[in-house]
N, C-alpha and C. Protein backbone atom coordinates (compact mmCIF):
# COMPACT_ATOMS: atom_id res chain seq x y z
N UNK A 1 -153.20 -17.70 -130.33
CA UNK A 1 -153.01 -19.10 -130.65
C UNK A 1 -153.88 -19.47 -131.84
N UNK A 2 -153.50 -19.93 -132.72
CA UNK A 2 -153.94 -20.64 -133.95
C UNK A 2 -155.03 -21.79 -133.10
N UNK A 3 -155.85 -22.26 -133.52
CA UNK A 3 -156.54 -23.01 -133.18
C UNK A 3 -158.12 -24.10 -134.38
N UNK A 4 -157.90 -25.04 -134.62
CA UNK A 4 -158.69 -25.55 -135.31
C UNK A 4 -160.14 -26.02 -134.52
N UNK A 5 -161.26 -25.97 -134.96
CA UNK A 5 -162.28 -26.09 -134.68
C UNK A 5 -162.72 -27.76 -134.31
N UNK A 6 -163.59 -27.92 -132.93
CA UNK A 6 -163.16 -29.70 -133.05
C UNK A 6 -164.08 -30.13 -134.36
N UNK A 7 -164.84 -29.61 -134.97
CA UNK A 7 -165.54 -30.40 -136.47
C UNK A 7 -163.73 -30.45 -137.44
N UNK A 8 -163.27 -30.15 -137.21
CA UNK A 8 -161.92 -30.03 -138.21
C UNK A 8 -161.01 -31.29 -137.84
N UNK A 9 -161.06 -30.66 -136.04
CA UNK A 9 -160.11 -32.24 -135.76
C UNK A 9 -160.81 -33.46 -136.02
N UNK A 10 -162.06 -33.44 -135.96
CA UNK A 10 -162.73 -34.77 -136.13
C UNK A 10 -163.06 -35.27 -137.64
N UNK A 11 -163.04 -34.49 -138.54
CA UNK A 11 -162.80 -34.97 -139.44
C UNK A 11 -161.11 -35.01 -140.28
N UNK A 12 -159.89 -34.62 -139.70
CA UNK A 12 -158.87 -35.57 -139.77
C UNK A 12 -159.17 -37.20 -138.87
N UNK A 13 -159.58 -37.04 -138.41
CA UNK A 13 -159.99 -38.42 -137.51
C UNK A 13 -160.65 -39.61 -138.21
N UNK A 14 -161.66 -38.98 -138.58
CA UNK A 14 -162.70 -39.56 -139.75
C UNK A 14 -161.60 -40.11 -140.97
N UNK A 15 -160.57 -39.14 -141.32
CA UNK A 15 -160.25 -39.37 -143.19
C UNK A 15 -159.18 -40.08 -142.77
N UNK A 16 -158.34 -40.07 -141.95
CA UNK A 16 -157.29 -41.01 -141.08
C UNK A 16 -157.95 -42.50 -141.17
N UNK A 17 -159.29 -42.57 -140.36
CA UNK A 17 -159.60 -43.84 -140.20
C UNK A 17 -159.90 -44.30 -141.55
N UNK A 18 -160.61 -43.94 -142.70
CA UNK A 18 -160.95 -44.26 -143.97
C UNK A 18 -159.26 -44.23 -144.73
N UNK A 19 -158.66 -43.61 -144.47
CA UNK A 19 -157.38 -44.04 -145.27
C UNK A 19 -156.84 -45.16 -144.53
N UNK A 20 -157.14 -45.44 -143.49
CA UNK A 20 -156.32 -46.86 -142.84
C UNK A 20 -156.87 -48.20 -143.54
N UNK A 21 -158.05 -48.06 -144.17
CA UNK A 21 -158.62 -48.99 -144.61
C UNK A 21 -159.43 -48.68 -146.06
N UNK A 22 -158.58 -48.12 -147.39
CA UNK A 22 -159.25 -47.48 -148.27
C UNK A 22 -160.28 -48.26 -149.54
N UNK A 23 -159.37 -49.25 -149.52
CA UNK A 23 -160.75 -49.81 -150.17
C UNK A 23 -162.16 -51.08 -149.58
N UNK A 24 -162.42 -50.73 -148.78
CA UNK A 24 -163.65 -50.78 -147.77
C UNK A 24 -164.61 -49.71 -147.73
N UNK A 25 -166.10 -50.08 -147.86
CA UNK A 25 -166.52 -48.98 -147.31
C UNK A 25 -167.07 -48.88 -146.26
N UNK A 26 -166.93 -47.65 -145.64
CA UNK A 26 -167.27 -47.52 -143.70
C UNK A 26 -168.32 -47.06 -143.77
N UNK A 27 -169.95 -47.50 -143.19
CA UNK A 27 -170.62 -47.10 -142.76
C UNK A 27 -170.17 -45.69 -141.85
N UNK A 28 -171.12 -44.53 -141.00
CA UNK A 28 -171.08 -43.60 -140.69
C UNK A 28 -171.05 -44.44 -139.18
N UNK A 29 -171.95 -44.94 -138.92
CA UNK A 29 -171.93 -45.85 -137.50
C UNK A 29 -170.62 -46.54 -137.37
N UNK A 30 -169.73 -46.98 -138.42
CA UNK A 30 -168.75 -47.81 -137.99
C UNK A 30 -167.62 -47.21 -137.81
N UNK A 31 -167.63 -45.92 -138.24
CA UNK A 31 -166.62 -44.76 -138.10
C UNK A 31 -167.28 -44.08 -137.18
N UNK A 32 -168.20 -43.86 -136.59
CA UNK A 32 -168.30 -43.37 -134.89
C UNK A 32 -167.44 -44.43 -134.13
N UNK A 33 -168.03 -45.75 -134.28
CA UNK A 33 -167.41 -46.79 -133.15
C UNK A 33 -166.36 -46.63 -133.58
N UNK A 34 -165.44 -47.12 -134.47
CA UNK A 34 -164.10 -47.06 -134.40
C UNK A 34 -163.31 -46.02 -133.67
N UNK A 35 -163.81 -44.52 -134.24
CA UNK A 35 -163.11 -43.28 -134.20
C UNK A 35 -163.43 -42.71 -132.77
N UNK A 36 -164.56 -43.07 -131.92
CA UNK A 36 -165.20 -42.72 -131.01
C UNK A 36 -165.51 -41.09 -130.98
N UNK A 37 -166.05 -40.80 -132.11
CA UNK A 37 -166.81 -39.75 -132.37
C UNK A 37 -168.58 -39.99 -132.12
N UNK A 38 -169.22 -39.17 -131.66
CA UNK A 38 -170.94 -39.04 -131.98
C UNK A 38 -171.03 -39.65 -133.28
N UNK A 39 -171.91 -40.25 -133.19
CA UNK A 39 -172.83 -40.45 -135.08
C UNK A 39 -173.26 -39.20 -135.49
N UNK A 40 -173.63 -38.32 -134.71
CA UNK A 40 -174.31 -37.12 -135.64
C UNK A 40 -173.28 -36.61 -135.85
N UNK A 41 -172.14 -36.32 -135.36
CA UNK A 41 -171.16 -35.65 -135.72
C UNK A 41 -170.16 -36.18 -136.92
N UNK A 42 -169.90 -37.44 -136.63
CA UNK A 42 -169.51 -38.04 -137.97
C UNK A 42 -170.64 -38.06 -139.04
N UNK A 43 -172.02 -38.04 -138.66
CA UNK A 43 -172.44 -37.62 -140.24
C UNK A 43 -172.44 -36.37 -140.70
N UNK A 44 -172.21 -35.32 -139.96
CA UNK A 44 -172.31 -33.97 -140.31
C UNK A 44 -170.25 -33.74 -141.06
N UNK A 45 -169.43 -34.41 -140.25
CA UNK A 45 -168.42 -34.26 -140.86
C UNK A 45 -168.65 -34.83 -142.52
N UNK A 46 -168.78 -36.45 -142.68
CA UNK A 46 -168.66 -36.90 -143.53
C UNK A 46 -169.72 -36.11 -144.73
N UNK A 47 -170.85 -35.50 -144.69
CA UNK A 47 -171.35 -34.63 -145.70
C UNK A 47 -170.46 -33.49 -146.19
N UNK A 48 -169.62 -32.52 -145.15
CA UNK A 48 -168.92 -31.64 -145.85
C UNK A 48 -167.81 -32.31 -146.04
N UNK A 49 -167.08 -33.43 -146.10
CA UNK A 49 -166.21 -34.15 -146.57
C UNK A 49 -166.66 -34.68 -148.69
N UNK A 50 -167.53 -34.99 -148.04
CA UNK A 50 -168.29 -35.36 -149.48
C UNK A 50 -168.36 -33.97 -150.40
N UNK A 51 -169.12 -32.78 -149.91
CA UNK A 51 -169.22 -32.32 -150.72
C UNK A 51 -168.39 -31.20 -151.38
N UNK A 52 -167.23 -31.29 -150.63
CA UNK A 52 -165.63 -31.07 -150.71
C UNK A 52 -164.94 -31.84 -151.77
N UNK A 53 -165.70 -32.77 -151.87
CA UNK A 53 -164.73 -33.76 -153.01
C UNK A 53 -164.05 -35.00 -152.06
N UNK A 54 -163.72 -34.84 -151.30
CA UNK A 54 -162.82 -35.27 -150.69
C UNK A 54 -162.82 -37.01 -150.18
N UNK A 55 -164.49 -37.32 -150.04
CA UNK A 55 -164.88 -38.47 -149.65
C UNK A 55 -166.28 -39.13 -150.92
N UNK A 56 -166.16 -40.05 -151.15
CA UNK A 56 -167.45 -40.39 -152.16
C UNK A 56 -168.39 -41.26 -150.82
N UNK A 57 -170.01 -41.17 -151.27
CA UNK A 57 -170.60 -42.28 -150.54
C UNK A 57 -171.54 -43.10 -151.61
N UNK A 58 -171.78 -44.45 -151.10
CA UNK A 58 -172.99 -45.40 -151.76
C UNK A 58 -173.75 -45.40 -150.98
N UNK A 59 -174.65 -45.08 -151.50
CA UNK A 59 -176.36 -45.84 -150.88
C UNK A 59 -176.61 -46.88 -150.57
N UNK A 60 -177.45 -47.43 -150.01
CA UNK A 60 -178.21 -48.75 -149.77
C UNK A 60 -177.50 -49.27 -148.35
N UNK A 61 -178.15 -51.03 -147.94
CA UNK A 61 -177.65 -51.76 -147.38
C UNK A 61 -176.37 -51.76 -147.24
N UNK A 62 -175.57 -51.99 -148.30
CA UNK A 62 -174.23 -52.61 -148.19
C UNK A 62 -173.40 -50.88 -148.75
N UNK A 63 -174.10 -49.71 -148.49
CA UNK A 63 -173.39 -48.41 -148.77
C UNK A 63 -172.53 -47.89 -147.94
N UNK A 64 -172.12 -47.33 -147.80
CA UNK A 64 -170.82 -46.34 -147.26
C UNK A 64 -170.38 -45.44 -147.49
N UNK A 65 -168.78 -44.79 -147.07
CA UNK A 65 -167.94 -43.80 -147.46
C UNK A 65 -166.99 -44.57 -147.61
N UNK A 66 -166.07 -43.79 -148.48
CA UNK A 66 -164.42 -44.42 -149.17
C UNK A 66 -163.74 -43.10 -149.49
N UNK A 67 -162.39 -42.56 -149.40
CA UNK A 67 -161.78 -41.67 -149.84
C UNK A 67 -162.12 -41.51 -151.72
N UNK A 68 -162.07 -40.71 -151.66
CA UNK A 68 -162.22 -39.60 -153.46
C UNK A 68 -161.39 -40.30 -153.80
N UNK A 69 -159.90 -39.83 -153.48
CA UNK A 69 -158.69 -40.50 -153.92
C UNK A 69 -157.45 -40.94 -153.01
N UNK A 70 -156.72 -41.20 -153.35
CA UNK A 70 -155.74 -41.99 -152.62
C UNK A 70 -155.30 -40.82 -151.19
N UNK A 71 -155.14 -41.69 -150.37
CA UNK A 71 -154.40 -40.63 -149.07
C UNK A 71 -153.18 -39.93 -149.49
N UNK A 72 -152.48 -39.99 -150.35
CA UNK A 72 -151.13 -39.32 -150.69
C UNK A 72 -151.67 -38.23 -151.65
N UNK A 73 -152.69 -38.42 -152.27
CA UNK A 73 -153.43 -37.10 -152.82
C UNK A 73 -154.32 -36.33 -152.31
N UNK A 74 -154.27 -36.48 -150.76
CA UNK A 74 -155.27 -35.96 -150.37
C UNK A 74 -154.60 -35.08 -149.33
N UNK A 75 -154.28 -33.32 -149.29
CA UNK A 75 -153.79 -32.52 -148.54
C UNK A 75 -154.07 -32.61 -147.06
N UNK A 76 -153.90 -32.22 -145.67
CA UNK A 76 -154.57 -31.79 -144.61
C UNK A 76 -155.10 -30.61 -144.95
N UNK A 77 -154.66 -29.59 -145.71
CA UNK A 77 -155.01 -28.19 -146.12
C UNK A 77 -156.36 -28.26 -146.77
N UNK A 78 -156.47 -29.49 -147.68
CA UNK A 78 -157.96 -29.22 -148.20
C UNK A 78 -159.06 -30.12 -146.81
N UNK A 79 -158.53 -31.01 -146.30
CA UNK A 79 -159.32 -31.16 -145.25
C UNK A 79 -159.80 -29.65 -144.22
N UNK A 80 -158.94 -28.79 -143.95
CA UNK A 80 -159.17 -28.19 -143.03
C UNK A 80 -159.87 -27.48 -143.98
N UNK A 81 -159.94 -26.93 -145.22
CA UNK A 81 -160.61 -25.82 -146.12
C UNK A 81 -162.27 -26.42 -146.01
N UNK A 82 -162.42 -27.78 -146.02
CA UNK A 82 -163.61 -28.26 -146.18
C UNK A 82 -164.52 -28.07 -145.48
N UNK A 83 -163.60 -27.84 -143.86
CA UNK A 83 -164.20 -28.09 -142.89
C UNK A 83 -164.59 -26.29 -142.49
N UNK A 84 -163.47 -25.74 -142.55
CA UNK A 84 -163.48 -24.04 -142.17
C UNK A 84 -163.34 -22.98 -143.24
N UNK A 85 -163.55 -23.32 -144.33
CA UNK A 85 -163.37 -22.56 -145.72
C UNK A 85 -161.99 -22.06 -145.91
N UNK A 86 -161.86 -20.87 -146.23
CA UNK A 86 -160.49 -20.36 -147.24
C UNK A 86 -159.35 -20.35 -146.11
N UNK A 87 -158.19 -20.39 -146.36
CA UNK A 87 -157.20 -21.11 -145.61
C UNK A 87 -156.18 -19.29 -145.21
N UNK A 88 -156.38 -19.10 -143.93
CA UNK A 88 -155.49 -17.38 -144.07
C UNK A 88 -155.40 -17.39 -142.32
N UNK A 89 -154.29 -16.62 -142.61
CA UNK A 89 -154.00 -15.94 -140.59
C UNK A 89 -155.30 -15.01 -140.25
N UNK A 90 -155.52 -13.71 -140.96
CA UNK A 90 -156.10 -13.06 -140.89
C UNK A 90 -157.37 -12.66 -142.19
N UNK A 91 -158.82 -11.85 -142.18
CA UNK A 91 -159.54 -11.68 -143.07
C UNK A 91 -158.98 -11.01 -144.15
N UNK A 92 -157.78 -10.14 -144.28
CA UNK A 92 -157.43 -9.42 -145.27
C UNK A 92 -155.94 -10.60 -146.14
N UNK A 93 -155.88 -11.85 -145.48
CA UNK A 93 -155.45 -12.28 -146.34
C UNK A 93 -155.47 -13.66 -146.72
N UNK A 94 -156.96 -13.31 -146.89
CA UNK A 94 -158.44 -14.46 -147.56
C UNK A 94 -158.85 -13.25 -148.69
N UNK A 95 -159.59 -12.00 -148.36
CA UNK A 95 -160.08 -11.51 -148.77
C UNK A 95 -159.90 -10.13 -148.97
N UNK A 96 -159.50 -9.43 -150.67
CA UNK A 96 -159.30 -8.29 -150.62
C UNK A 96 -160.45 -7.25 -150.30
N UNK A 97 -160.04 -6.06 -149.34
CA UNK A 97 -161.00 -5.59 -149.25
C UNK A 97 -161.89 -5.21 -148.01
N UNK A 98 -161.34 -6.43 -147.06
CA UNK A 98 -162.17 -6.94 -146.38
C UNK A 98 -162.29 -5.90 -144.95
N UNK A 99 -161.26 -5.11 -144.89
CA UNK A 99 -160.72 -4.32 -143.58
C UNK A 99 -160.76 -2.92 -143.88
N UNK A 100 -161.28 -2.29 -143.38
CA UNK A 100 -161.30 -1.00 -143.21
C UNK A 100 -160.16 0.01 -143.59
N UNK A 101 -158.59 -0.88 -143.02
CA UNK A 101 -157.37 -0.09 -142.62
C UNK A 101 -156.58 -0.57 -143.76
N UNK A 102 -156.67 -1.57 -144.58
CA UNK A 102 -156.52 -2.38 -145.38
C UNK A 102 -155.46 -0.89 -146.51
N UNK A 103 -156.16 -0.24 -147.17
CA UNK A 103 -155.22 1.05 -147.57
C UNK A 103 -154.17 1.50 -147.11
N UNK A 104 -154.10 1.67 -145.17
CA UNK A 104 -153.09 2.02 -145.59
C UNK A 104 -152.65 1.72 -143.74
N UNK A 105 -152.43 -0.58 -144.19
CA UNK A 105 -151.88 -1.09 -143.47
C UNK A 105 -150.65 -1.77 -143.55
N UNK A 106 -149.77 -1.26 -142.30
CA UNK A 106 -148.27 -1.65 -142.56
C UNK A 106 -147.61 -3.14 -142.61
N UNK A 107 -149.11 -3.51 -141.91
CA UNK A 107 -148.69 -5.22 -141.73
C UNK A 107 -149.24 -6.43 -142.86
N UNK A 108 -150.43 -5.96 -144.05
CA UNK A 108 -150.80 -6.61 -144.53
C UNK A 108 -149.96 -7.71 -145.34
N UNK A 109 -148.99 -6.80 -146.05
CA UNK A 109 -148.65 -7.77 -146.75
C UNK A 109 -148.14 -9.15 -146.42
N UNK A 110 -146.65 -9.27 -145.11
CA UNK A 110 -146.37 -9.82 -144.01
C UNK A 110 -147.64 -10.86 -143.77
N UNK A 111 -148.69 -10.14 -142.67
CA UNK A 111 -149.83 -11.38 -142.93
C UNK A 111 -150.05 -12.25 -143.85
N UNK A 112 -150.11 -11.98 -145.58
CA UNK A 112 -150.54 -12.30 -146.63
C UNK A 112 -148.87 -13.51 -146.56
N UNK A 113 -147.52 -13.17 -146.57
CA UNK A 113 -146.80 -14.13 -146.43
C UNK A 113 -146.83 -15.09 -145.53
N UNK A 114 -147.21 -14.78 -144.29
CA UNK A 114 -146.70 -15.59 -143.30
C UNK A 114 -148.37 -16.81 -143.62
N UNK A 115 -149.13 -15.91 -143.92
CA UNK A 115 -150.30 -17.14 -144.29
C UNK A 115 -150.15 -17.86 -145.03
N UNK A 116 -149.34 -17.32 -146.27
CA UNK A 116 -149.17 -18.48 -147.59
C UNK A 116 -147.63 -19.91 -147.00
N UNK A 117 -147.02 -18.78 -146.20
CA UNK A 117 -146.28 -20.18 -145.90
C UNK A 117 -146.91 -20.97 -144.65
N UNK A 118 -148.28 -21.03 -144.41
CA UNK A 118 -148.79 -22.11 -143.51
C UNK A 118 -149.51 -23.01 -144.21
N UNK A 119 -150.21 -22.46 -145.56
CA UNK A 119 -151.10 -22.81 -146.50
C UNK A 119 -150.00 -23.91 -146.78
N UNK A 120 -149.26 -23.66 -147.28
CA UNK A 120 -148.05 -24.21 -147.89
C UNK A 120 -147.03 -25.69 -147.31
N UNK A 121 -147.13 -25.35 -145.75
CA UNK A 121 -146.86 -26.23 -145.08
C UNK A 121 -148.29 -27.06 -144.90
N UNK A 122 -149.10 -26.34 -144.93
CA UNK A 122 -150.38 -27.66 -144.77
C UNK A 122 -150.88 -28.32 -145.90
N UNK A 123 -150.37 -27.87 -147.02
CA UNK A 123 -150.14 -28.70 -148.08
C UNK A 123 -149.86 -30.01 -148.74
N UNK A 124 -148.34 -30.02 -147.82
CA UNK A 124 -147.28 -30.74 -148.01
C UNK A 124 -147.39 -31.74 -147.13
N UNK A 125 -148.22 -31.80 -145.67
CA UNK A 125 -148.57 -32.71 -144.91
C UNK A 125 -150.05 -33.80 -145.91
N UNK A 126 -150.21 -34.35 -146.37
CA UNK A 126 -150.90 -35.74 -146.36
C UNK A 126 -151.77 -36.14 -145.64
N UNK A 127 -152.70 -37.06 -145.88
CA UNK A 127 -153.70 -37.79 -145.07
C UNK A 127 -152.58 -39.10 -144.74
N UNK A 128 -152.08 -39.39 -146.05
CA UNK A 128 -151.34 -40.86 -145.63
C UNK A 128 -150.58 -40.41 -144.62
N UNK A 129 -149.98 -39.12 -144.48
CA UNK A 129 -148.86 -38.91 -143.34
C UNK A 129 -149.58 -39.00 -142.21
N UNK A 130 -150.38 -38.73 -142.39
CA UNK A 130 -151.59 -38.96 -140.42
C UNK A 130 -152.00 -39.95 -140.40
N UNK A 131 -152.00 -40.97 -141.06
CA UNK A 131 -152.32 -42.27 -141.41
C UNK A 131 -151.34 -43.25 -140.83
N UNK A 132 -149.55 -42.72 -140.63
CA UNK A 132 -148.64 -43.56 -140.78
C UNK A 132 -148.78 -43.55 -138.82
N UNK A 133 -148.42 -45.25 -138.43
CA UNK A 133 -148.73 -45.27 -137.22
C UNK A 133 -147.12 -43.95 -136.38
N UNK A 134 -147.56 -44.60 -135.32
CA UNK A 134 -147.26 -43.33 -134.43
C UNK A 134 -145.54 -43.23 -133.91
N UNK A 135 -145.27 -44.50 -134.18
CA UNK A 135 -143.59 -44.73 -133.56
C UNK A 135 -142.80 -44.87 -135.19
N UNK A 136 -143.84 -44.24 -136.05
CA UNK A 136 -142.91 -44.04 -137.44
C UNK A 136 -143.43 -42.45 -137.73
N UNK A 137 -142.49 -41.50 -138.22
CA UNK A 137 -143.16 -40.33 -138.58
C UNK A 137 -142.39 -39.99 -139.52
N UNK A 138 -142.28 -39.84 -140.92
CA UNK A 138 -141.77 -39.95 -142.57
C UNK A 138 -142.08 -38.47 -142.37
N UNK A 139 -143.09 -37.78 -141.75
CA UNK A 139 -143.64 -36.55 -142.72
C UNK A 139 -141.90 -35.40 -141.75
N UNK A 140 -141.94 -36.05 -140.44
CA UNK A 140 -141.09 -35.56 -139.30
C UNK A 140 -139.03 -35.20 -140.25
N UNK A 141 -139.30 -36.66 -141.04
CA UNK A 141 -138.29 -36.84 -141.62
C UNK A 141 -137.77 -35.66 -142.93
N UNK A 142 -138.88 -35.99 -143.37
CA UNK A 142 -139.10 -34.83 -144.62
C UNK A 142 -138.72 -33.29 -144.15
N UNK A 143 -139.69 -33.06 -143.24
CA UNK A 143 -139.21 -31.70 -142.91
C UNK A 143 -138.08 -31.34 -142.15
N UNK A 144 -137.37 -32.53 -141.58
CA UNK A 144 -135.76 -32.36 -141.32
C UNK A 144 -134.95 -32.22 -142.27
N UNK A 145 -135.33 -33.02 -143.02
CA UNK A 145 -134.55 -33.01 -144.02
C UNK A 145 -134.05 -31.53 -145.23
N UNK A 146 -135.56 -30.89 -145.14
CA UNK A 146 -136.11 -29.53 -146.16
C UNK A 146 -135.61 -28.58 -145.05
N UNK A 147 -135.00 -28.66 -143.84
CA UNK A 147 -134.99 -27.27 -142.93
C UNK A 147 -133.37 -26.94 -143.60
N UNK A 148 -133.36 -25.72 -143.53
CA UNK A 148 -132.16 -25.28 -144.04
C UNK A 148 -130.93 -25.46 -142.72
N UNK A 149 -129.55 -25.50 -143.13
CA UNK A 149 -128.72 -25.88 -141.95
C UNK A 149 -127.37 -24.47 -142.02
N UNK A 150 -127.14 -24.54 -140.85
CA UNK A 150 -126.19 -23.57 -140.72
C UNK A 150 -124.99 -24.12 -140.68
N UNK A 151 -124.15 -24.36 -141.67
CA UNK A 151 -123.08 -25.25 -142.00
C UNK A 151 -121.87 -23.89 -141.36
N UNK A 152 -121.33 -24.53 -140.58
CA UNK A 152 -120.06 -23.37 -139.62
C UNK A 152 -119.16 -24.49 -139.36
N UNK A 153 -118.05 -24.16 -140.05
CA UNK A 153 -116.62 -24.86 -139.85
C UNK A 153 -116.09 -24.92 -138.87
């Protein structure tokens, strides 16, 4: 089973709640309460968010976090990269080299595809698309739309 780490889910949680409200800035405390995450955990997300690019913060009294850039420019793929680094099924297709058997393995390449088309699909998903409430789903639409059809007379 594929599985994301909860620092990963919680910061889609985090960039969800900051795209619901993007030009505001959210204290780290006000995105615990909202999001009902820990504070330490939302500040530990929101630093590798930041230093991902992904989130800017201000200092002071009246400081915060605000998205980098708009939710429609902002991948789930680079969220999850921020959170768990290079984006692959397996180590040999992140990294050449990386496997022992790697010379003279029958499955690598396969891995190396089937990873790029997840990369690929996590791409194409959005922050605004996790953003859009829950009894509307556009991103659901899209990929009905992109699935290929078996047209039989």
């Amino acid at each position: 089973m594929l599985r994301l780490s909860k620092m990963t889910d919680y910061a889609t949680v985090v960039m969800t709640r900051l795209a619901q409200e993007p030009d505001r800035l959210h204290s780290a405390q006000s995105l615990a309460d909202s999001t009902h995450v820990e504070l330490p955990t939302v500040s530990k997300v929101l630093k590798l968010l930041a230093r991902a690019g992904l989130v800017t913060s201000q200092r002071g009294a009246r400081g915060g976090y605000r998205l980098a850039r708009s939710a429609e420019r902002i991948s789930v793929a680079e969220i999850i990269s921020a959170l768990e680094g290079p984006l692959g099924m397996t180590e040999c297709s992140i990294h050449v080299g990386s496997c022992a058997q790697e010379p003279v393995c029958s499955v690598r390449r396969n891995w190396r595809k089937i990873s790029q088309a997840v990369v690929d699909s996590l791409r194409q998903v959005t922050l605004a698309d996790m953003a859009e409430p829950m009894d509307s789903d556009p991103l659901a639409l899209r990929l009905e739309m992109a699935r290929p059809r078996n047209n039989v007379c």
